[in-house]
PDB file of N, CA and C in Angstrom:
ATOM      1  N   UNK A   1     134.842  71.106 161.836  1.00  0.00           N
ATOM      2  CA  UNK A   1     135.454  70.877 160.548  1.00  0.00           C
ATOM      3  C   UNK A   1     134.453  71.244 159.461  1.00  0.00           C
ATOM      4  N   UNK A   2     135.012  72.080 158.711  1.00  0.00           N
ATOM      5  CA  UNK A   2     134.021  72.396 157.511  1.00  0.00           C
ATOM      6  C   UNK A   2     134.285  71.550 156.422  1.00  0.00           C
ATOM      7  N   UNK A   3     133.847  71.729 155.118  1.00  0.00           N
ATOM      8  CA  UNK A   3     133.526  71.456 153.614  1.00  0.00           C
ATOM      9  C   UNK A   3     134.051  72.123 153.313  1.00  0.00           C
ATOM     10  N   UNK A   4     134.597  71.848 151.451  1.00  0.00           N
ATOM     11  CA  UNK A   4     135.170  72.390 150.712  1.00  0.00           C
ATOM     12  C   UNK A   4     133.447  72.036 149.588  1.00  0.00           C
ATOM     13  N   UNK A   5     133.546  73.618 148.946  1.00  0.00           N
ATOM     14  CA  UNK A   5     132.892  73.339 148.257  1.00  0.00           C
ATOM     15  C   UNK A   5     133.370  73.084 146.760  1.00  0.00           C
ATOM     16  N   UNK A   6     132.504  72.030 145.892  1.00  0.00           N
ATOM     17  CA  UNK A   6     133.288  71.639 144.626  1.00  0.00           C
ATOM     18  C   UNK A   6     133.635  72.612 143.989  1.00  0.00           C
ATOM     19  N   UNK A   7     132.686  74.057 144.072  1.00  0.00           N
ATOM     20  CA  UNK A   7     132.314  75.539 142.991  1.00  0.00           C
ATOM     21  C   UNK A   7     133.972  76.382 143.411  1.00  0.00           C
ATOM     22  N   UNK A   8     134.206  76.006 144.497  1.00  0.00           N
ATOM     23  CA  UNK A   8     135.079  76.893 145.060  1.00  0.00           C
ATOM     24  C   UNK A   8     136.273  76.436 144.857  1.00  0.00           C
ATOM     25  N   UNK A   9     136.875  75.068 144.991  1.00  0.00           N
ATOM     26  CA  UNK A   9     137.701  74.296 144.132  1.00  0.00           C
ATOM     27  C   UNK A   9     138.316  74.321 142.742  1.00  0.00           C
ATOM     28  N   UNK A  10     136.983  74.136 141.871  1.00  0.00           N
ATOM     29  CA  UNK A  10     136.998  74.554 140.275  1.00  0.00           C
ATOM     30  C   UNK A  10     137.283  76.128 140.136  1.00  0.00           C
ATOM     31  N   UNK A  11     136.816  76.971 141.156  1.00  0.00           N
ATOM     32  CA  UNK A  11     136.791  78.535 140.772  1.00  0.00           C
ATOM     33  C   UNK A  11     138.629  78.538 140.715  1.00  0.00           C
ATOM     34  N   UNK A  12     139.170  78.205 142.271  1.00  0.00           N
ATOM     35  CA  UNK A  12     140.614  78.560 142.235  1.00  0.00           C
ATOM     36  C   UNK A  12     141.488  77.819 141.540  1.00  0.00           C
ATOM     37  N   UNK A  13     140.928  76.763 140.889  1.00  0.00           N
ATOM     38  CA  UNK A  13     141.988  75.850 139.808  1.00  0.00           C
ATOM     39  C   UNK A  13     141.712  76.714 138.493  1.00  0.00           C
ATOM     40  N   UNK A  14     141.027  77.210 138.035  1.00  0.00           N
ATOM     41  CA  UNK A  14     140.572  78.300 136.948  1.00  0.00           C
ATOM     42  C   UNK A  14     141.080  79.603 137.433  1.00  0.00           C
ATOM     43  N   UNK A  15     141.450  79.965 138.228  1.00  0.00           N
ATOM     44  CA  UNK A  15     142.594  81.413 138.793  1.00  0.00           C
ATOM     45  C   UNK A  15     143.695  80.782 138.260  1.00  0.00           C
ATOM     46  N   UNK A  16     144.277  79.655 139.071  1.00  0.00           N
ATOM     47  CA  UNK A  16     145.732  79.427 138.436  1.00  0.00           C
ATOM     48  C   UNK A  16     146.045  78.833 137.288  1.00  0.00           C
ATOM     49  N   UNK A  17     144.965  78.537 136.340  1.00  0.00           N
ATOM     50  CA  UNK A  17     145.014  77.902 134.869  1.00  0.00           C
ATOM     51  C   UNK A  17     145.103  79.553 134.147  1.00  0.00           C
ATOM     52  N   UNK A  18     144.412  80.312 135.019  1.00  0.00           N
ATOM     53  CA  UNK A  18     144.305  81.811 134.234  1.00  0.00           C
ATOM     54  C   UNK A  18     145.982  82.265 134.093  1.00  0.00           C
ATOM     55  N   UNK A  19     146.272  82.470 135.308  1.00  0.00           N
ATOM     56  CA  UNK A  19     147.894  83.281 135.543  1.00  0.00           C
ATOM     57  C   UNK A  19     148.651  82.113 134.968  1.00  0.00           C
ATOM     58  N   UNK A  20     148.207  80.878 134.454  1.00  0.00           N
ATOM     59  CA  UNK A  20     149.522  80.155 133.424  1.00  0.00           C
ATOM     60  C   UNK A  20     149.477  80.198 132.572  1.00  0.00           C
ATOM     61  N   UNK A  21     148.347  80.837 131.603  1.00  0.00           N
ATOM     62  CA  UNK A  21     148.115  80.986 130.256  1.00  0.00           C
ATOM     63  C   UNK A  21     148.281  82.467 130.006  1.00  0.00           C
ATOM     64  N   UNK A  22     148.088  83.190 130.852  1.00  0.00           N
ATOM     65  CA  UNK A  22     148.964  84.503 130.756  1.00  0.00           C
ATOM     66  C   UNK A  22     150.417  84.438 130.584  1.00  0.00           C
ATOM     67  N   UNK A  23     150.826  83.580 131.608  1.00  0.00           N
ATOM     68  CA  UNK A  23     152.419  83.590 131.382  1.00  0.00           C
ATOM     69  C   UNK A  23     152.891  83.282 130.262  1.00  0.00           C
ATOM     70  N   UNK A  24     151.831  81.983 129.567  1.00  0.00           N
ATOM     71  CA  UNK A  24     152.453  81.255 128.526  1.00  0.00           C
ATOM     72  C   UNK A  24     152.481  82.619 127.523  1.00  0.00           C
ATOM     73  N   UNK A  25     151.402  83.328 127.293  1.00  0.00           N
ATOM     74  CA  UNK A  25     150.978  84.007 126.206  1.00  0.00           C
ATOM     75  C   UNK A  25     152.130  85.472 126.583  1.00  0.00           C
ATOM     76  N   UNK A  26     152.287  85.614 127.365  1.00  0.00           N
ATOM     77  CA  UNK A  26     153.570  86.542 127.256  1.00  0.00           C
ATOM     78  C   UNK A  26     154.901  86.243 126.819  1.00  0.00           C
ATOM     79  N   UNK A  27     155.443  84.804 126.975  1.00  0.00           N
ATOM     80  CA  UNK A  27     156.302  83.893 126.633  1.00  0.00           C
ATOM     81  C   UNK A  27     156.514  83.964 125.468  1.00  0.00           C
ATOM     82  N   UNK A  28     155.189  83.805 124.591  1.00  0.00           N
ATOM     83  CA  UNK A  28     155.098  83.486 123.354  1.00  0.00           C
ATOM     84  C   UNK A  28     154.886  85.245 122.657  1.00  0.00           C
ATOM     85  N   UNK A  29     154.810  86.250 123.326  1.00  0.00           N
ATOM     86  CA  UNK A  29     155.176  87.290 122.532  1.00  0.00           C
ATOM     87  C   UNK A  29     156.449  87.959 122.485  1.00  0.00           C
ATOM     88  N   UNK A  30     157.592  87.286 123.169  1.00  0.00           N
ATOM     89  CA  UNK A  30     158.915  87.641 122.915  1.00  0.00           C
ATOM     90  C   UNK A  30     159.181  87.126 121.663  1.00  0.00           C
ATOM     91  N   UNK A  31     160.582  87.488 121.634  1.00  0.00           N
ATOM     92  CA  UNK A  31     161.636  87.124 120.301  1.00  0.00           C
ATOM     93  C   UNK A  31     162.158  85.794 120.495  1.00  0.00           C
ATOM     94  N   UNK A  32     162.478  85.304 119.629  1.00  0.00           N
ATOM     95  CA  UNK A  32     162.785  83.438 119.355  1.00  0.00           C
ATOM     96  C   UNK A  32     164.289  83.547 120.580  1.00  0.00           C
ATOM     97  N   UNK A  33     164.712  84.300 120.321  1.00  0.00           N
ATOM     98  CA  UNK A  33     166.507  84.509 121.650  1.00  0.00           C
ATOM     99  C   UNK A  33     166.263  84.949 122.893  1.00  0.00           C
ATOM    100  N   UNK A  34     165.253  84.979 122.992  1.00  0.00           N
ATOM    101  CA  UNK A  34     164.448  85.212 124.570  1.00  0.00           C
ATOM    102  C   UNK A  34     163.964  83.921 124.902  1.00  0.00           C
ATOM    103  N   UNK A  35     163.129  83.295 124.096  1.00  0.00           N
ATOM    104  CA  UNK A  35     161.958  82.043 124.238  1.00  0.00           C
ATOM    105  C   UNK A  35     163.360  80.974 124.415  1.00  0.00           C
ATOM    106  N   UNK A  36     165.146  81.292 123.926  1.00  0.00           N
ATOM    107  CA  UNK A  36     165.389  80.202 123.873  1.00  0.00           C
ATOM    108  C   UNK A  36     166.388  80.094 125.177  1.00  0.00           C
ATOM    109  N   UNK A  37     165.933  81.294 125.691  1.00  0.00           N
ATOM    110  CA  UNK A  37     166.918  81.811 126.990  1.00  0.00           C
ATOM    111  C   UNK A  37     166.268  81.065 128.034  1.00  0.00           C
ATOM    112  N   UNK A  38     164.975  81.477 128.461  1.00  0.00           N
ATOM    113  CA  UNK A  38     164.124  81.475 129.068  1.00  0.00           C
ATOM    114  C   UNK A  38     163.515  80.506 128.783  1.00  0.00           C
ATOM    115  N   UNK A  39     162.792  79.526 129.883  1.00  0.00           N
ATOM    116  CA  UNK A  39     161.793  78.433 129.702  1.00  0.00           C
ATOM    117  C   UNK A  39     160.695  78.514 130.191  1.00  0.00           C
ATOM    118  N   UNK A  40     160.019  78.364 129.580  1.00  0.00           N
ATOM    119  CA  UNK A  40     158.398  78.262 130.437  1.00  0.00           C
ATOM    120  C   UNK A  40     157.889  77.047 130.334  1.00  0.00           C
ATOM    121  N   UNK A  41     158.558  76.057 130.432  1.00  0.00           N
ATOM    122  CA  UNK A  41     157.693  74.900 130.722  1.00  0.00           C
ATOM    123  C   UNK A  41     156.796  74.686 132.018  1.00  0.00           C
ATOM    124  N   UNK A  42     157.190  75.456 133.007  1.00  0.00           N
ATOM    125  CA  UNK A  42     156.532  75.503 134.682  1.00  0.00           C
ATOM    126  C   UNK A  42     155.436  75.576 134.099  1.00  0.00           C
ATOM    127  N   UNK A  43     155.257  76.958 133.466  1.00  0.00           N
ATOM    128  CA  UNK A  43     153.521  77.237 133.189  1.00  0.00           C
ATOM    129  C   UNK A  43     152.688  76.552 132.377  1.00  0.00           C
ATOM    130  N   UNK A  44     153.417  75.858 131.319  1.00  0.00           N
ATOM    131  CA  UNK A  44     152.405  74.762 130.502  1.00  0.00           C
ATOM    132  C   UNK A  44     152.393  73.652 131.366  1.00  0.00           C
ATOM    133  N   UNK A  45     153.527  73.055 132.282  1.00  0.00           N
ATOM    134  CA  UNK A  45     152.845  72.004 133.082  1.00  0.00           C
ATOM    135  C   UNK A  45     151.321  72.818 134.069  1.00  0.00           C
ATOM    136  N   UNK A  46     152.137  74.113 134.666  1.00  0.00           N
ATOM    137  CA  UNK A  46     150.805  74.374 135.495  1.00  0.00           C
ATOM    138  C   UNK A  46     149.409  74.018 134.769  1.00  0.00           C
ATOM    139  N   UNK A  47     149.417  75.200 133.806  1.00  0.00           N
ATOM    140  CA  UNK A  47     148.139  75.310 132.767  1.00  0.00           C
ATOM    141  C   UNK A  47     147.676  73.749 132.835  1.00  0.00           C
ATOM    142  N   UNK A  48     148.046  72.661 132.174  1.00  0.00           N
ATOM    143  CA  UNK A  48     147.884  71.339 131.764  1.00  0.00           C
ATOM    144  C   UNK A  48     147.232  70.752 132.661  1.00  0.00           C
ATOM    145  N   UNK A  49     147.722  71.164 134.413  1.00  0.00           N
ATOM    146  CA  UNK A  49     147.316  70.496 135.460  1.00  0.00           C
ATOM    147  C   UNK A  49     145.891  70.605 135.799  1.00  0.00           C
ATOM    148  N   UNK A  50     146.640  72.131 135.881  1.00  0.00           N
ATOM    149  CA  UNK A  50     144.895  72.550 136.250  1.00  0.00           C
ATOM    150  C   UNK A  50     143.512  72.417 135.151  1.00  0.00           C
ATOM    151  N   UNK A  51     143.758  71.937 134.282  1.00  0.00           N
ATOM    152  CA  UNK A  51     142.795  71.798 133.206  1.00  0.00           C
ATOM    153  C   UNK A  51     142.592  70.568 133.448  1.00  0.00           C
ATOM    154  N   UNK A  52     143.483  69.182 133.826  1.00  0.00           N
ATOM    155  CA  UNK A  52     143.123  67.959 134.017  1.00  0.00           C
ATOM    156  C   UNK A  52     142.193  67.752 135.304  1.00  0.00           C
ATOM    157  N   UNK A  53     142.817  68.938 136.342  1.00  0.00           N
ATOM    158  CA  UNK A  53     142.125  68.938 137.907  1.00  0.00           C
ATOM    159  C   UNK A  53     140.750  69.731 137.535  1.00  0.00           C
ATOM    160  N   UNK A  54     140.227  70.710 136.918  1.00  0.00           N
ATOM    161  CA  UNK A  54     139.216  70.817 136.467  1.00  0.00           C
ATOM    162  C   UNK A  54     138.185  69.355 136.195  1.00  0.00           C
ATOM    163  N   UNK A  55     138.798  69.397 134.975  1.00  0.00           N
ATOM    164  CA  UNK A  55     137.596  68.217 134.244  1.00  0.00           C
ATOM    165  C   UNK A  55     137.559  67.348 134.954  1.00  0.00           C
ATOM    166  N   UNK A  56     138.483  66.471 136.354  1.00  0.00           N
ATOM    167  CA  UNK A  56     138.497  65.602 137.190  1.00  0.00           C
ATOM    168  C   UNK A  56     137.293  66.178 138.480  1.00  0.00           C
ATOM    169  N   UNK A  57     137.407  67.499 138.462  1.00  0.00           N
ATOM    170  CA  UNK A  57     136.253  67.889 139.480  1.00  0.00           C
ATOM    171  C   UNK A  57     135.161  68.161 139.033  1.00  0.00           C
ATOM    172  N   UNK A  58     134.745  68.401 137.956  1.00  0.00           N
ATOM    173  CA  UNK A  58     133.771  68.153 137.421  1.00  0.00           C
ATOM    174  C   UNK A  58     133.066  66.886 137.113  1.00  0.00           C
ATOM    175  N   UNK A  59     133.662  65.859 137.023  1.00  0.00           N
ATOM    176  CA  UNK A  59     133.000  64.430 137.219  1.00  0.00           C
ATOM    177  C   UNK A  59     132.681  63.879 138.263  1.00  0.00           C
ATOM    178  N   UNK A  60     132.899  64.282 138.978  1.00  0.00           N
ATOM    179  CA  UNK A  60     133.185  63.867 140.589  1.00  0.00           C
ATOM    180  C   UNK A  60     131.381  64.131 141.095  1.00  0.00           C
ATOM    181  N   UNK A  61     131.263  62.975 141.361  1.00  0.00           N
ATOM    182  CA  UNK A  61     129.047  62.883 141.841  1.00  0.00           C
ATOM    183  C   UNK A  61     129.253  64.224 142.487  1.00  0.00           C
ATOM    184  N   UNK A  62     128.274  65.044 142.379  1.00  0.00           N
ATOM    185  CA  UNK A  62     127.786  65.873 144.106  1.00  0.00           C
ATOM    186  C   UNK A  62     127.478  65.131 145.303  1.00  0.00           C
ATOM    187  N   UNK A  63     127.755  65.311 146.315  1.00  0.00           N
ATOM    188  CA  UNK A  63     127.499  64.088 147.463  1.00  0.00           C
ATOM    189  C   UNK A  63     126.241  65.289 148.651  1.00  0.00           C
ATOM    190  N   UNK A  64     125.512  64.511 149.218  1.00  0.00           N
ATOM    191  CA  UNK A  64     124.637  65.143 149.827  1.00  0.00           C
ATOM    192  C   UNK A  64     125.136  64.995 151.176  1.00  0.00           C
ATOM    193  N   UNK A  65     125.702  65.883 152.086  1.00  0.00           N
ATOM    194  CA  UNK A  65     126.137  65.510 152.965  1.00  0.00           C
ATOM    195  C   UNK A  65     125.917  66.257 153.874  1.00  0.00           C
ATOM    196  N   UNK A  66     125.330  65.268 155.448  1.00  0.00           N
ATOM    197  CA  UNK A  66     125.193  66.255 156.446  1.00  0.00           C
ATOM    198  C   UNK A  66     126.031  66.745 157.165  1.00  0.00           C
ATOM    199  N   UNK A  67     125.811  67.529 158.299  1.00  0.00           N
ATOM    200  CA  UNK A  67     126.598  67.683 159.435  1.00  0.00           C
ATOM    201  C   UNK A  67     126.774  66.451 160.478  1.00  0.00           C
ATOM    202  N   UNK A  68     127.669  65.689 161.189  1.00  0.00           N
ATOM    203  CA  UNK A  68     127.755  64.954 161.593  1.00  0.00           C
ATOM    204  C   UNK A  68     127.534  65.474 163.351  1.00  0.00           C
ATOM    205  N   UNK A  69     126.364  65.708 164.293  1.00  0.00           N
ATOM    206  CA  UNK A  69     126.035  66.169 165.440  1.00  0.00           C
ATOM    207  C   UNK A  69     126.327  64.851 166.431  1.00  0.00           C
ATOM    208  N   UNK A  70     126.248  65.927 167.227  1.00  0.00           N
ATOM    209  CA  UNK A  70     127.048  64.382 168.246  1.00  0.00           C
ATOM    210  C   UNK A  70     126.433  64.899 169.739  1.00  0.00           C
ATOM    211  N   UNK A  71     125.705  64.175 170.542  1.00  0.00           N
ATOM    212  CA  UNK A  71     125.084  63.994 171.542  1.00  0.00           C
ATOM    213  C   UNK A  71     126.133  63.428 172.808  1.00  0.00           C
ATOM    214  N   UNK A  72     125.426  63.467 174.221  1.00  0.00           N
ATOM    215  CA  UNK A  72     126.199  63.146 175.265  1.00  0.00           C
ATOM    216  C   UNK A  72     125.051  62.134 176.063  1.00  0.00           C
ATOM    217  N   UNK A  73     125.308  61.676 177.241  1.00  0.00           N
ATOM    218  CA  UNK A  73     124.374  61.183 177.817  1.00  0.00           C
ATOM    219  C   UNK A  73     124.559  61.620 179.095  1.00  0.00           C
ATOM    220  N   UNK A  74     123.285  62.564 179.610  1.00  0.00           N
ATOM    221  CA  UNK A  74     123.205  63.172 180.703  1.00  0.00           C
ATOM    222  C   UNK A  74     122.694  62.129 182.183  1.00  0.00           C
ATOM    223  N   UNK A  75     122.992  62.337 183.155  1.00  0.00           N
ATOM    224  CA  UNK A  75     122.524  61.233 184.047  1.00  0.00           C
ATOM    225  C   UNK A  75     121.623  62.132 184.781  1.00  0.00           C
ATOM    226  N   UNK A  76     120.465  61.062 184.563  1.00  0.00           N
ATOM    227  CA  UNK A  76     119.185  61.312 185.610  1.00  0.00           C
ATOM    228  C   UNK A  76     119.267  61.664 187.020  1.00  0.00           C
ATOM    229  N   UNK A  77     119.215  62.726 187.250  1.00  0.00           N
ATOM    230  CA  UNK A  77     119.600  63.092 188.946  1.00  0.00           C
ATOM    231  C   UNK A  77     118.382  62.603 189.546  1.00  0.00           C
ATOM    232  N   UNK A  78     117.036  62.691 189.190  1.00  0.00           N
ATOM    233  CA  UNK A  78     115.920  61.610 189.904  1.00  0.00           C
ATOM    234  C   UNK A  78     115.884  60.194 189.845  1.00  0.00           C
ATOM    235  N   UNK A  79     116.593  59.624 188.969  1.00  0.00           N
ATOM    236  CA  UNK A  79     116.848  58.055 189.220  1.00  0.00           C
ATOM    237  C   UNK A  79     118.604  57.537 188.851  1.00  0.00           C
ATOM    238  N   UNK A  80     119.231  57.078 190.345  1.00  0.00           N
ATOM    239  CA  UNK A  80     120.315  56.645 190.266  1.00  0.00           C
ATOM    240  C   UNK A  80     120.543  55.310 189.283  1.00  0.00           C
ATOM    241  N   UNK A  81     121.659  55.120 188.426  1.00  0.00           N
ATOM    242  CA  UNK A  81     121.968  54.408 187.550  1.00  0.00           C
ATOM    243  C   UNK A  81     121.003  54.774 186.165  1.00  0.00           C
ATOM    244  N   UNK A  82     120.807  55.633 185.550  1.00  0.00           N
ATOM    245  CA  UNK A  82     119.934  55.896 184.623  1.00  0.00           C
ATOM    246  C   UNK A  82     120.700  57.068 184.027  1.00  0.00           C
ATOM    247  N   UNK A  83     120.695  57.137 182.220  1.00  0.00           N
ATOM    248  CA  UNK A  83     121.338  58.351 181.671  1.00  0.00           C
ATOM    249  C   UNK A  83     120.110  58.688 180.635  1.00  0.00           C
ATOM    250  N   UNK A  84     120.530  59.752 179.886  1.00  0.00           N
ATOM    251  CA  UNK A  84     118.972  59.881 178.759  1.00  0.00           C
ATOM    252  C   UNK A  84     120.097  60.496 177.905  1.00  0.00           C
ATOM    253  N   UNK A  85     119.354  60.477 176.568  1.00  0.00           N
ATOM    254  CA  UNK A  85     120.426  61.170 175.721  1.00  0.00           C
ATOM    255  C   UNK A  85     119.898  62.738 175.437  1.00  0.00           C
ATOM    256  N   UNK A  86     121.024  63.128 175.236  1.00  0.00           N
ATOM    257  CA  UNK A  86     120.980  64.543 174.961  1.00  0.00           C
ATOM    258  C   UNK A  86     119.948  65.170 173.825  1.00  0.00           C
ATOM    259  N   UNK A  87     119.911  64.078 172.798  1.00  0.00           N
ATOM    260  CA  UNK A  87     118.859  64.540 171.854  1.00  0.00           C
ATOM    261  C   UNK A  87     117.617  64.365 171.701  1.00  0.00           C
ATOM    262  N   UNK A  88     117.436  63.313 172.110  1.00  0.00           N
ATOM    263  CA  UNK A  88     115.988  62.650 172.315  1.00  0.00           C
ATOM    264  C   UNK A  88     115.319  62.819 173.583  1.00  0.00           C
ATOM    265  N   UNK A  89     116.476  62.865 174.628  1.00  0.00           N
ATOM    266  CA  UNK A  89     115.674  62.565 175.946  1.00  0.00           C
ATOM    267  C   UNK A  89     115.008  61.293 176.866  1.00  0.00           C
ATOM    268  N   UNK A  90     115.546  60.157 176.099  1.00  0.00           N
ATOM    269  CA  UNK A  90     115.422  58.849 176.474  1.00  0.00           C
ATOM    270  C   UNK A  90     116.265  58.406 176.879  1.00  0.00           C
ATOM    271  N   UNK A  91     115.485  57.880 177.751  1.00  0.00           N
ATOM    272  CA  UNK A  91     116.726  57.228 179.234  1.00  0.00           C
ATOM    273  C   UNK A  91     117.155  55.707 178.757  1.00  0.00           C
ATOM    274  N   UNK A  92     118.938  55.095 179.369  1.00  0.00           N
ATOM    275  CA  UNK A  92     118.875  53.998 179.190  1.00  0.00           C
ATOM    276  C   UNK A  92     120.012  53.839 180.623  1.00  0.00           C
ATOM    277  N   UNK A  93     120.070  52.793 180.570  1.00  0.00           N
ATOM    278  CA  UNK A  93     120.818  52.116 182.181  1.00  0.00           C
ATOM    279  C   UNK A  93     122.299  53.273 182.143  1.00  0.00           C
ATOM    280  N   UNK A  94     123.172  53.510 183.030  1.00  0.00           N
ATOM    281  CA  UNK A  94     124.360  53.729 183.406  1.00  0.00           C
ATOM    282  C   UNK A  94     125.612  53.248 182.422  1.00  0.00           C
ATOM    283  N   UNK A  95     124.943  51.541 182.868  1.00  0.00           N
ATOM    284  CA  UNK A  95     125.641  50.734 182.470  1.00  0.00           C
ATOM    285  C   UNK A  95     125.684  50.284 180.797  1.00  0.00           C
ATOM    286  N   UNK A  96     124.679  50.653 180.747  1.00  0.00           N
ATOM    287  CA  UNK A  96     124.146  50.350 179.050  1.00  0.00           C
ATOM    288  C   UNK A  96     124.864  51.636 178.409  1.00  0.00           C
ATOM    289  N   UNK A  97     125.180  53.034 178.895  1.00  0.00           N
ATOM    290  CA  UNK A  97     125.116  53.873 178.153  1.00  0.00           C
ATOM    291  C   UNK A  97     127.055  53.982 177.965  1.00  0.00           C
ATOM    292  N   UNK A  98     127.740  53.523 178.757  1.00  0.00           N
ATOM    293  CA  UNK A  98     129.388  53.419 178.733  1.00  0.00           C
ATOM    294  C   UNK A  98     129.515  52.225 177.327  1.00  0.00           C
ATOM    295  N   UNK A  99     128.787  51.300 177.448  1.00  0.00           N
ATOM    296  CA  UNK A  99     128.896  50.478 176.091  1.00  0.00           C
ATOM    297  C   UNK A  99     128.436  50.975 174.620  1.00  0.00           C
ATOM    298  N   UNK A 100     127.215  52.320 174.699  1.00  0.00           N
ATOM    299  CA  UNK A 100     126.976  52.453 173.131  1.00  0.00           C
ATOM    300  C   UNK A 100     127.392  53.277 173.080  1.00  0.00           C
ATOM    301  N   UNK A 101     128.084  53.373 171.256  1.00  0.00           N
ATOM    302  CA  UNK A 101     128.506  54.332 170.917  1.00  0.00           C
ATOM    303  C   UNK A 101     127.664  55.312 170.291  1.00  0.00           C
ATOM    304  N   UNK A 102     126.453  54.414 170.088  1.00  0.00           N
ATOM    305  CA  UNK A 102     125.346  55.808 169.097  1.00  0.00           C
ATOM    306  C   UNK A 102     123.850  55.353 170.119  1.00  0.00           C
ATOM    307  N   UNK A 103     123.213  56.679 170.388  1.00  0.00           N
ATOM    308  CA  UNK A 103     121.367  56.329 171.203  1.00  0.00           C
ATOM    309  C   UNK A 103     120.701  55.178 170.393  1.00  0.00           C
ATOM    310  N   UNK A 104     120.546  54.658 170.540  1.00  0.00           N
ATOM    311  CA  UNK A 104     119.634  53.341 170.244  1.00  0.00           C
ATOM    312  C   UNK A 104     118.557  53.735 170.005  1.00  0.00           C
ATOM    313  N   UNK A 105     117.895  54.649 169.896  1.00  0.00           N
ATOM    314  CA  UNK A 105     116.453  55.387 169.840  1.00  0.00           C
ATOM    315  C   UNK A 105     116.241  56.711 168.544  1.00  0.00           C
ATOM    316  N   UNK A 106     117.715  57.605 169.042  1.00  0.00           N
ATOM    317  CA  UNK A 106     117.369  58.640 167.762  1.00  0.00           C
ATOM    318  C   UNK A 106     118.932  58.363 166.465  1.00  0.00           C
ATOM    319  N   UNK A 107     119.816  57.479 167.209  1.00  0.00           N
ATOM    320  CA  UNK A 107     120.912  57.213 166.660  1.00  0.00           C
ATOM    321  C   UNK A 107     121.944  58.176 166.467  1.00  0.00           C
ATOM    322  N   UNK A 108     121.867  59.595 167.264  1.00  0.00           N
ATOM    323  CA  UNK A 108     122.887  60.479 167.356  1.00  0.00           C
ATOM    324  C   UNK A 108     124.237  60.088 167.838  1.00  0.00           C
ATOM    325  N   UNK A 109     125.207  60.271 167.084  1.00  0.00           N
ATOM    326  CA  UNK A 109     126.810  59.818 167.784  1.00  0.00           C
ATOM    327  C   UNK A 109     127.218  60.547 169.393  1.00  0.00           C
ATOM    328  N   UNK A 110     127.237  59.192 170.031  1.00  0.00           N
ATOM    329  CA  UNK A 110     127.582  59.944 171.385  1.00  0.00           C
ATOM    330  C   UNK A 110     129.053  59.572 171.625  1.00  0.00           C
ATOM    331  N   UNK A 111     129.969  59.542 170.541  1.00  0.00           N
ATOM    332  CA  UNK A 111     131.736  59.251 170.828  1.00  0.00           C
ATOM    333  C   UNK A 111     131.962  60.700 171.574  1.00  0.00           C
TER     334      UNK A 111
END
């Protein structure tokens, strides 16, 4: 599963704030018996939206976020009942290792 980045978000809400203020501005260079034929309210709601979804993504913290890696627990073929984890390499019981959900040692997710 990837990320959305915030830059990339704001970029395509600013594409479709673009093509609604075009529309509007073509709207608004017809004749008054056209403008009263025709509605463009779609595009001033669009425009409106995307200007609120802007400035809403722009407030929004940056978050520092990692990749979430996830480990297994391999079983010791030189000592029966014994597993080690995949990341660290530290061994814990058989029995101990069906009960945790994260290594107790480097804390990698082993779900």
């Amino acid at each position: 599963m990837g990320y959305i980045r915030k830059e990339d978000v704001i970029r395509r809400c600013e594409a479709v704030k673009h093509l609604a203020e075009m529309r509007i501005e073509e709207w608004r260079g017809h004749t008054t018996e056209y403008k009263e034929q025709v509605s463009c309210q779609e595009a001033f709601d669009r425009e409106r939206e995307m200007r609120d979804m802007i400035m809403f993504l722009y407030d929004l913290p940056d978050e520092d976020v990692k990749e979430n890696i996830h480990g297994k627990w391999i079983w010791n073929l030189g000592r029966e009942y014994e597993c080690y984890c995949s990341n660290c390499k530290t061994s814990v019981s058989e029995k101990a290792s069906r009960k945790m959900r994260f290594c107790p040692y480097c804390g990698i997710d082993m779900r």
